[in-house]
PDB file of N, CA and C in Angstrom:
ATOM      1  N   UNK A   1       0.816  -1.183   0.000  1.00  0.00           N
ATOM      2  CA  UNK A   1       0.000   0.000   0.000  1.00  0.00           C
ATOM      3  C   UNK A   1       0.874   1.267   0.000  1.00  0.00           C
ATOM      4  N   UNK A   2       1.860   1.335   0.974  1.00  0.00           N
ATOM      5  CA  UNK A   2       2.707   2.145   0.753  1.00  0.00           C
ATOM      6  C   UNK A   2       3.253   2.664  -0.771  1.00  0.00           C
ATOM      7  N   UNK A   3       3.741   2.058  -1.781  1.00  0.00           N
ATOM      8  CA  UNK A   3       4.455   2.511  -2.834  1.00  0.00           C
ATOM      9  C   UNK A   3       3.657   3.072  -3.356  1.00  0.00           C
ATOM     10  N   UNK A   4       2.171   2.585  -3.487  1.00  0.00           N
ATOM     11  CA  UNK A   4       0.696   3.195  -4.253  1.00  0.00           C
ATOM     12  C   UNK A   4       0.208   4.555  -3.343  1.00  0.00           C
ATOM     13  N   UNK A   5       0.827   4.612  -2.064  1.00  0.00           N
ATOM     14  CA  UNK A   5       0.668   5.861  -1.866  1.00  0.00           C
ATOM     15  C   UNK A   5       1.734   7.331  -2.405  1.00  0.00           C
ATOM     16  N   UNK A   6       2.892   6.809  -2.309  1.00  0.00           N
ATOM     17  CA  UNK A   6       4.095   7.735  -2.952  1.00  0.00           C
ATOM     18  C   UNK A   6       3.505   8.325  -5.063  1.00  0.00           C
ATOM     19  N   UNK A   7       2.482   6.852  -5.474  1.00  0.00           N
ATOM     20  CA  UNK A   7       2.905   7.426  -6.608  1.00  0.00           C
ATOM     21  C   UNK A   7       1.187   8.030  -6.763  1.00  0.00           C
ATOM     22  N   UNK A   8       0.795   7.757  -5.788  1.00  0.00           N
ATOM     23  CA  UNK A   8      -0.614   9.161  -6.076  1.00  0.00           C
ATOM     24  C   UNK A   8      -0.408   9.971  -5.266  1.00  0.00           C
ATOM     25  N   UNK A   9       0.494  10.531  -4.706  1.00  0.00           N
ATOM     26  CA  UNK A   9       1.030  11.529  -3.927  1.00  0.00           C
ATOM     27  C   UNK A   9       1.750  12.383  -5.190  1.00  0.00           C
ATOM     28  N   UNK A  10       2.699  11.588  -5.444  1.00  0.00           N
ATOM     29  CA  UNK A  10       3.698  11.942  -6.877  1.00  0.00           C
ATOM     30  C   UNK A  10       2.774  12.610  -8.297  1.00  0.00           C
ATOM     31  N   UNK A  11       1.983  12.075  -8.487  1.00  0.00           N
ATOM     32  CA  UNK A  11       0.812  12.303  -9.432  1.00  0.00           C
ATOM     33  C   UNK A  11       0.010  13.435  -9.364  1.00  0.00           C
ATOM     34  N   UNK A  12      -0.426  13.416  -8.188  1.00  0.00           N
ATOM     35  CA  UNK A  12      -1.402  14.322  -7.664  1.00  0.00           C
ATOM     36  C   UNK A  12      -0.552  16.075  -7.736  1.00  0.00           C
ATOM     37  N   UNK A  13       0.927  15.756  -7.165  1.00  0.00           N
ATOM     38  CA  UNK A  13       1.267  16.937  -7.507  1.00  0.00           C
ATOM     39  C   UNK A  13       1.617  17.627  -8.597  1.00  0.00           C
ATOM     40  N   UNK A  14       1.501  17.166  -9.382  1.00  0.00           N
ATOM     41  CA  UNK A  14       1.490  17.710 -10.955  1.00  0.00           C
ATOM     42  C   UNK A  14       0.313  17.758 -11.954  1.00  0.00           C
ATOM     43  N   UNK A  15      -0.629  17.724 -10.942  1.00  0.00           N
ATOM     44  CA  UNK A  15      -1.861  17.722 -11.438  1.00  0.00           C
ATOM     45  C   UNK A  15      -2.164  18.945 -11.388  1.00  0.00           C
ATOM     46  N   UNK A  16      -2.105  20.681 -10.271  1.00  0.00           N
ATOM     47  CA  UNK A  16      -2.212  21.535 -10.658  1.00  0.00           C
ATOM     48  C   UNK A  16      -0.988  22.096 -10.698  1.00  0.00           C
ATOM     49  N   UNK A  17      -1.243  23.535 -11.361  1.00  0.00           N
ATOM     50  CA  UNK A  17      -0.480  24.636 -11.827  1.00  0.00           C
ATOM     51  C   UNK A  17       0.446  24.783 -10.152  1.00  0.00           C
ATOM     52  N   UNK A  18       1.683  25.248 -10.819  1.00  0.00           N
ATOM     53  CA  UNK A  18       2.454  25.246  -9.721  1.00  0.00           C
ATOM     54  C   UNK A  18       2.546  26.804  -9.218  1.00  0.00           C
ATOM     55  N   UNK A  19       2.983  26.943  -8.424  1.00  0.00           N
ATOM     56  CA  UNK A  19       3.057  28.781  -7.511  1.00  0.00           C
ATOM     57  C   UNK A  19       4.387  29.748  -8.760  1.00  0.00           C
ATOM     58  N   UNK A  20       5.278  28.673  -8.937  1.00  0.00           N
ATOM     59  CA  UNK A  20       6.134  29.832  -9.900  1.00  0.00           C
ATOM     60  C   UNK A  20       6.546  28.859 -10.778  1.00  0.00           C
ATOM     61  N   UNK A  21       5.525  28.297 -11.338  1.00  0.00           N
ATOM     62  CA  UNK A  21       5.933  27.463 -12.535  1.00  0.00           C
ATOM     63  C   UNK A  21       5.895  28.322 -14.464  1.00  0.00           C
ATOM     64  N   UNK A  22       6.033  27.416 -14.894  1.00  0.00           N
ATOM     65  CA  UNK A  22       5.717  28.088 -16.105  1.00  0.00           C
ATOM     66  C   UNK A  22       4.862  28.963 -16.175  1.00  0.00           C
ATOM     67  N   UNK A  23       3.313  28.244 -16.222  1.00  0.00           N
ATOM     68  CA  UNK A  23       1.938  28.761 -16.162  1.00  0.00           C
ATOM     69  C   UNK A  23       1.386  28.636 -15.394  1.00  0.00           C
ATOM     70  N   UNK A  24       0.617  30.051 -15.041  1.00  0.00           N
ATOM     71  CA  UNK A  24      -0.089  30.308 -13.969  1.00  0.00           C
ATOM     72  C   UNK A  24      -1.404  29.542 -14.232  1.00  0.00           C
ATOM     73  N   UNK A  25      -1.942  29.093 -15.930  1.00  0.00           N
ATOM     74  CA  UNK A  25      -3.444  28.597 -16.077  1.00  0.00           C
ATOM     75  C   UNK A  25      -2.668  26.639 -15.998  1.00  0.00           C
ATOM     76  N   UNK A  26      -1.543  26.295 -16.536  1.00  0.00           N
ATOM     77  CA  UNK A  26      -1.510  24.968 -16.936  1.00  0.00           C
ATOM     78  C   UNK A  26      -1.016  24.347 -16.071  1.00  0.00           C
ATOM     79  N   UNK A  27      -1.307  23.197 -15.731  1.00  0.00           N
ATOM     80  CA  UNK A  27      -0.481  22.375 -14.806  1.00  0.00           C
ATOM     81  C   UNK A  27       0.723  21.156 -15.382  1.00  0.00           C
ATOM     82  N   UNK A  28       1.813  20.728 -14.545  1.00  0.00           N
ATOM     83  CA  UNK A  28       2.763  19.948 -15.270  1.00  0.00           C
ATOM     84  C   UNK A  28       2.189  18.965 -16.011  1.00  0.00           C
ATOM     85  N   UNK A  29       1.388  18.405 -15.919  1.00  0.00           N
ATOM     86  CA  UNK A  29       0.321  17.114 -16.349  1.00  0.00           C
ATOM     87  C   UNK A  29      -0.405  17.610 -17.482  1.00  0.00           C
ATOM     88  N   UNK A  30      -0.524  19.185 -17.617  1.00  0.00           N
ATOM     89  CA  UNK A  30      -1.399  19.220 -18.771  1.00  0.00           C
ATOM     90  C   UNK A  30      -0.426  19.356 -20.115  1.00  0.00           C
ATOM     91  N   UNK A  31       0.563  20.240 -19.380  1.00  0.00           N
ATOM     92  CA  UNK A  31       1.231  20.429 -20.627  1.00  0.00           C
ATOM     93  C   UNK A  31       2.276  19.363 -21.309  1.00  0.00           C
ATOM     94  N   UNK A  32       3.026  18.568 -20.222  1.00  0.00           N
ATOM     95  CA  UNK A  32       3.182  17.348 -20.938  1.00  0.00           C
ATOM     96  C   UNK A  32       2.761  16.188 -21.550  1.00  0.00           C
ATOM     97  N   UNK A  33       1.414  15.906 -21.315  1.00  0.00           N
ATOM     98  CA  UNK A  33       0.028  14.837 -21.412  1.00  0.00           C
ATOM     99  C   UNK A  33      -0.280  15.494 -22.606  1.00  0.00           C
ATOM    100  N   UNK A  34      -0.983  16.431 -22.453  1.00  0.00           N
ATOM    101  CA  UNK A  34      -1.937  17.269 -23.059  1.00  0.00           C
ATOM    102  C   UNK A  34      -3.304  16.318 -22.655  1.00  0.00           C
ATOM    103  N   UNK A  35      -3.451  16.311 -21.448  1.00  0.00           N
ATOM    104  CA  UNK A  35      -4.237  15.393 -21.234  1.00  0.00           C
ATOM    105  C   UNK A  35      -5.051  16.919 -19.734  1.00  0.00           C
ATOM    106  N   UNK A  36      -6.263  16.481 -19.638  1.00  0.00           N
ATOM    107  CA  UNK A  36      -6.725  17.373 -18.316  1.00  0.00           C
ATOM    108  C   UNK A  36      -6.802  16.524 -17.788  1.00  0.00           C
ATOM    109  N   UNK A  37      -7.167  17.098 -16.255  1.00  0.00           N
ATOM    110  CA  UNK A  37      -7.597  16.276 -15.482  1.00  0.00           C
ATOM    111  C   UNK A  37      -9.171  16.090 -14.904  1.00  0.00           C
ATOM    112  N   UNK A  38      -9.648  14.808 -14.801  1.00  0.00           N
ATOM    113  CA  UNK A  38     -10.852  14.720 -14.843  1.00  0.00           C
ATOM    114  C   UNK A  38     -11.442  14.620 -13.651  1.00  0.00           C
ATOM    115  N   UNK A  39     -12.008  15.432 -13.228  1.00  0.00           N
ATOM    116  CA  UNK A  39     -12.734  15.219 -11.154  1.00  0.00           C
ATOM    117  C   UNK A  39     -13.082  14.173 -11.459  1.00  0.00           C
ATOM    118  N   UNK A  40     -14.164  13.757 -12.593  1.00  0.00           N
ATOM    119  CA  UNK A  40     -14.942  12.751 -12.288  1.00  0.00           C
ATOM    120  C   UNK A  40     -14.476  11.447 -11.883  1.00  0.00           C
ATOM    121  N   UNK A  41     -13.537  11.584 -12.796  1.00  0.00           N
ATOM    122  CA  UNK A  41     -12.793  10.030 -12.632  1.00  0.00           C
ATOM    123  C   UNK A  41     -11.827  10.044 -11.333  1.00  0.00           C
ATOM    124  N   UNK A  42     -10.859  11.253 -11.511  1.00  0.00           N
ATOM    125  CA  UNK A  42      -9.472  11.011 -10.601  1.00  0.00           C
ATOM    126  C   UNK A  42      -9.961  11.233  -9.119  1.00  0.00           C
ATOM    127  N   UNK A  43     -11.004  11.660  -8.445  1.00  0.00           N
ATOM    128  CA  UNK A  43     -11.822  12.407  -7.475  1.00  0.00           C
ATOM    129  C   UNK A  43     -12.924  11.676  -6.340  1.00  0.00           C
ATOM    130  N   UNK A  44     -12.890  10.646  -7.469  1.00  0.00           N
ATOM    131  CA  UNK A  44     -13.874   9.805  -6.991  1.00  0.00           C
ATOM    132  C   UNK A  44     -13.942   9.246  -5.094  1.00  0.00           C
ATOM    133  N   UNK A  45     -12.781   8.704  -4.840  1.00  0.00           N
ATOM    134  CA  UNK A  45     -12.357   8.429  -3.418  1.00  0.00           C
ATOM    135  C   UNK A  45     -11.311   8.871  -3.293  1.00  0.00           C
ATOM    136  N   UNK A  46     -10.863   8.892  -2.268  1.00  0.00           N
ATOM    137  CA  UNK A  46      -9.677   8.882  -1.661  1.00  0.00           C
ATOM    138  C   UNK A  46      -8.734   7.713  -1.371  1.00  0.00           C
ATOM    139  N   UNK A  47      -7.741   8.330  -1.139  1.00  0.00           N
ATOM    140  CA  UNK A  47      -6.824   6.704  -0.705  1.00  0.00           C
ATOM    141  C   UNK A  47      -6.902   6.028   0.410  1.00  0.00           C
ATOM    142  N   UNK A  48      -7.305   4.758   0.353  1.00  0.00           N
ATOM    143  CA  UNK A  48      -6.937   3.874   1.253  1.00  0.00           C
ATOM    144  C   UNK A  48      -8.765   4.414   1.943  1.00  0.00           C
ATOM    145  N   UNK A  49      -9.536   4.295   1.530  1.00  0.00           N
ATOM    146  CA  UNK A  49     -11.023   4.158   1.314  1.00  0.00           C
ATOM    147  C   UNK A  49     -11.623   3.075   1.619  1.00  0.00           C
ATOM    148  N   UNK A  50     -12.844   2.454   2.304  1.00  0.00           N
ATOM    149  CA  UNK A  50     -13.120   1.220   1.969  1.00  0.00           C
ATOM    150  C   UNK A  50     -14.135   1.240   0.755  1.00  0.00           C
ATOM    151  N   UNK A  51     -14.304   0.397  -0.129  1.00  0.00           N
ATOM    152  CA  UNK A  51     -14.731   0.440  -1.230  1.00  0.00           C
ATOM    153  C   UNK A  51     -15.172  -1.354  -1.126  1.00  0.00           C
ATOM    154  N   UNK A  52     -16.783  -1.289  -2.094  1.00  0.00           N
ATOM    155  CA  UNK A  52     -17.144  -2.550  -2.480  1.00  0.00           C
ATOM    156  C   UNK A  52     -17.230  -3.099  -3.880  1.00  0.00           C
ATOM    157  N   UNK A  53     -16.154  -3.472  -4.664  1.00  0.00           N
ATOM    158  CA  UNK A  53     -16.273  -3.513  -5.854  1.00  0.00           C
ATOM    159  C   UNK A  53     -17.523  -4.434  -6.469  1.00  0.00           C
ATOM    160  N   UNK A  54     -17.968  -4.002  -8.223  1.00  0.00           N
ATOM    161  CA  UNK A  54     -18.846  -5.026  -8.444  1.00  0.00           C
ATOM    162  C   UNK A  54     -18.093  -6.496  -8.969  1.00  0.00           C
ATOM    163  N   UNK A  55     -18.461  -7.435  -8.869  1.00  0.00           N
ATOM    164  CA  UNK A  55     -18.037  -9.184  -9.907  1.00  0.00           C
ATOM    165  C   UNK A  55     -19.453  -9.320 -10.629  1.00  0.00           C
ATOM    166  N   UNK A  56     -18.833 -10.314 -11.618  1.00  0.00           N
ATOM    167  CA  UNK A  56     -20.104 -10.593 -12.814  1.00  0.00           C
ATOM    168  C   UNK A  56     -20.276 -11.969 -11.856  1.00  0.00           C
ATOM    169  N   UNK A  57     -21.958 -11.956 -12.240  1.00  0.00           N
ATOM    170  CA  UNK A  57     -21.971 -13.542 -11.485  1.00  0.00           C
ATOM    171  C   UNK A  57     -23.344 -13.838 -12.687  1.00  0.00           C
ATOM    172  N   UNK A  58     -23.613 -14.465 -12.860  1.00  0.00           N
ATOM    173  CA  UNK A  58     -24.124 -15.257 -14.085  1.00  0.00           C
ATOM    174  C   UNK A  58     -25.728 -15.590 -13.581  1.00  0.00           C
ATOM    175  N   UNK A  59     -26.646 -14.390 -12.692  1.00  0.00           N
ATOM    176  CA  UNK A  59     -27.776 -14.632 -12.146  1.00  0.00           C
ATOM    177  C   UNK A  59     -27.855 -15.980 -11.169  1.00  0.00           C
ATOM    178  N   UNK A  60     -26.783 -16.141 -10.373  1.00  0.00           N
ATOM    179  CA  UNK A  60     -26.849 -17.300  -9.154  1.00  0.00           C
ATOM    180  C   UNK A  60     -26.558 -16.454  -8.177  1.00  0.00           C
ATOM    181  N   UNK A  61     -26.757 -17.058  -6.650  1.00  0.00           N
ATOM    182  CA  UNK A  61     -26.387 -17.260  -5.640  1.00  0.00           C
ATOM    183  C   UNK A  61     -25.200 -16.133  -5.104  1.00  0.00           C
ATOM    184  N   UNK A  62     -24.038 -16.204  -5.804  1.00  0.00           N
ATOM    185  CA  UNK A  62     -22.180 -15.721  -5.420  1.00  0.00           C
ATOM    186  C   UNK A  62     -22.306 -14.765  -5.054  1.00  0.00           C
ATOM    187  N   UNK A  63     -22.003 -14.040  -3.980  1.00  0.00           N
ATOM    188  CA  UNK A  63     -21.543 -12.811  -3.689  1.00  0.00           C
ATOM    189  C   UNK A  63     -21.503 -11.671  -5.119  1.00  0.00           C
ATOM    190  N   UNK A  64     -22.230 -10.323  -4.794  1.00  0.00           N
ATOM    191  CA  UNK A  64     -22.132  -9.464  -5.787  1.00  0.00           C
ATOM    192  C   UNK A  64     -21.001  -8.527  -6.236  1.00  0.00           C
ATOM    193  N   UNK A  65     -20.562  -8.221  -4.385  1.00  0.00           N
ATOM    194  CA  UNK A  65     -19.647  -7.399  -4.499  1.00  0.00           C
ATOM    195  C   UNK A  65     -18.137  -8.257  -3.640  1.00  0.00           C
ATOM    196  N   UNK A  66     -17.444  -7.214  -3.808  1.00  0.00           N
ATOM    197  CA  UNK A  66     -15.430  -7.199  -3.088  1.00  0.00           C
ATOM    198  C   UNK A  66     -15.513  -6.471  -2.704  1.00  0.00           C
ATOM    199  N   UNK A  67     -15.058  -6.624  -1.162  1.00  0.00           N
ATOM    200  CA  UNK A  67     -14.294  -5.780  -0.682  1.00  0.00           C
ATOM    201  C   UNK A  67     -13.051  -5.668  -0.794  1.00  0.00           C
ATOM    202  N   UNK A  68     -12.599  -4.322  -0.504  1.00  0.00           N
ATOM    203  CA  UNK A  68     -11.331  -3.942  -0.922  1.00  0.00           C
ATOM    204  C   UNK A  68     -10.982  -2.467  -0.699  1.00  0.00           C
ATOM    205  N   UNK A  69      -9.993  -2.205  -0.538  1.00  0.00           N
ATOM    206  CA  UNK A  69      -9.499  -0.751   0.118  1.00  0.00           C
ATOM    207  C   UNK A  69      -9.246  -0.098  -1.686  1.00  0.00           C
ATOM    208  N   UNK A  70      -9.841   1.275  -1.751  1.00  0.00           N
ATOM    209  CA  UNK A  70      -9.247   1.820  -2.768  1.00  0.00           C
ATOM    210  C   UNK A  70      -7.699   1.984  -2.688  1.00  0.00           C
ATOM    211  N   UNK A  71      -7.267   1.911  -3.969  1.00  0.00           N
ATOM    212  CA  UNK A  71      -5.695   2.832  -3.732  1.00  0.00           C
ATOM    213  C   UNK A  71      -5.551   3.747  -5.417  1.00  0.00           C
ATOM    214  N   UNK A  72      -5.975   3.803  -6.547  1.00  0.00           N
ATOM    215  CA  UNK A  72      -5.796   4.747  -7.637  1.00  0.00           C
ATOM    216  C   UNK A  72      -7.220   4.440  -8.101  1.00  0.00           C
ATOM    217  N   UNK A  73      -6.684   5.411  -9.431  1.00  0.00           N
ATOM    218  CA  UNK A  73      -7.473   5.125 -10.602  1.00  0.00           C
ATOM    219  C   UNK A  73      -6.569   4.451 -11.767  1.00  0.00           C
ATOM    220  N   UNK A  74      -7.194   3.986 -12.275  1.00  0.00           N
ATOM    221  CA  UNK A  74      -6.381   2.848 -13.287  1.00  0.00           C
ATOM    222  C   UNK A  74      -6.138   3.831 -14.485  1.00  0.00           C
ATOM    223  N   UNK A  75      -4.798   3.661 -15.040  1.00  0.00           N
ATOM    224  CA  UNK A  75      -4.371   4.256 -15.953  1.00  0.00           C
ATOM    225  C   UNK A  75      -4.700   3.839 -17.259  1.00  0.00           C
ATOM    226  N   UNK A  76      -5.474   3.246 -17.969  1.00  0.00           N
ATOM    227  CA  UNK A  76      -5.835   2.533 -18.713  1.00  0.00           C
ATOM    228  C   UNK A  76      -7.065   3.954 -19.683  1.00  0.00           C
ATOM    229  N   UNK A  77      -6.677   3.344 -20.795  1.00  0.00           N
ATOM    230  CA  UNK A  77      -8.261   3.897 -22.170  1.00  0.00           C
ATOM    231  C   UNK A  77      -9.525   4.091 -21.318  1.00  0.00           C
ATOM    232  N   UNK A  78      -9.600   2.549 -20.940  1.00  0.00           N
ATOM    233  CA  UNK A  78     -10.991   2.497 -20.663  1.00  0.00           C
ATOM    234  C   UNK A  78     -11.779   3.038 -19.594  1.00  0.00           C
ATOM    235  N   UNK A  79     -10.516   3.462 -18.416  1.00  0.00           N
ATOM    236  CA  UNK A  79     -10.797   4.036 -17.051  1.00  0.00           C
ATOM    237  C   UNK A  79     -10.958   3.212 -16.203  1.00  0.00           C
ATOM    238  N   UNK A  80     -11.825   2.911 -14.916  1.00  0.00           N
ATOM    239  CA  UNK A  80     -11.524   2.112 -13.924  1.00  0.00           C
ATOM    240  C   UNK A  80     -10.700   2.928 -12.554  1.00  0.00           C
ATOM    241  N   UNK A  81     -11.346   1.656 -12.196  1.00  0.00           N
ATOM    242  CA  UNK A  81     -10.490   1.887 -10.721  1.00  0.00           C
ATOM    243  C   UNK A  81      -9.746   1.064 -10.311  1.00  0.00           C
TER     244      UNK A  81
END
């Protein structure tokens, strides 16, 4: 859990505009990405959260959800957590 905290710590700070950075409107993340950043997605919880994920279960019986402690958002196309 630890290392997953250093690198959304690490992340997070280059997510806004810095005090005497380049730009006062862009943040390090935007201008090298060219990517924004999204509340919706990146915002969602916090770290180290308890969270109940969903599983596919095939209309039986099995447990619906996981538990599990958040720790990111998944870097991936498709998004996720």
């Amino acid at each position: 859990m630890i290392p997953y905290l250093a690198m959304v710590c690490a992340k997070q700070m280059n997510n806004f505009p810095a005090k005497n950075g380049i730009s006062k409107y862009y943040s390090p993340h935007m201008i090298m990405s060219n990517e924004s950043y999204d509340y919706k997605k990146h915002c969602v919880c916090e770290f180290g959260t308890y969270v109940q994920g969903n599983t596919r279960t095939n209309n039986t019986n099995l447990p619906r959800s996981v538990d599990a402690i958040y720790l990111r958002p998944a870097s991936s196309l498709l998004g996720g957590h």
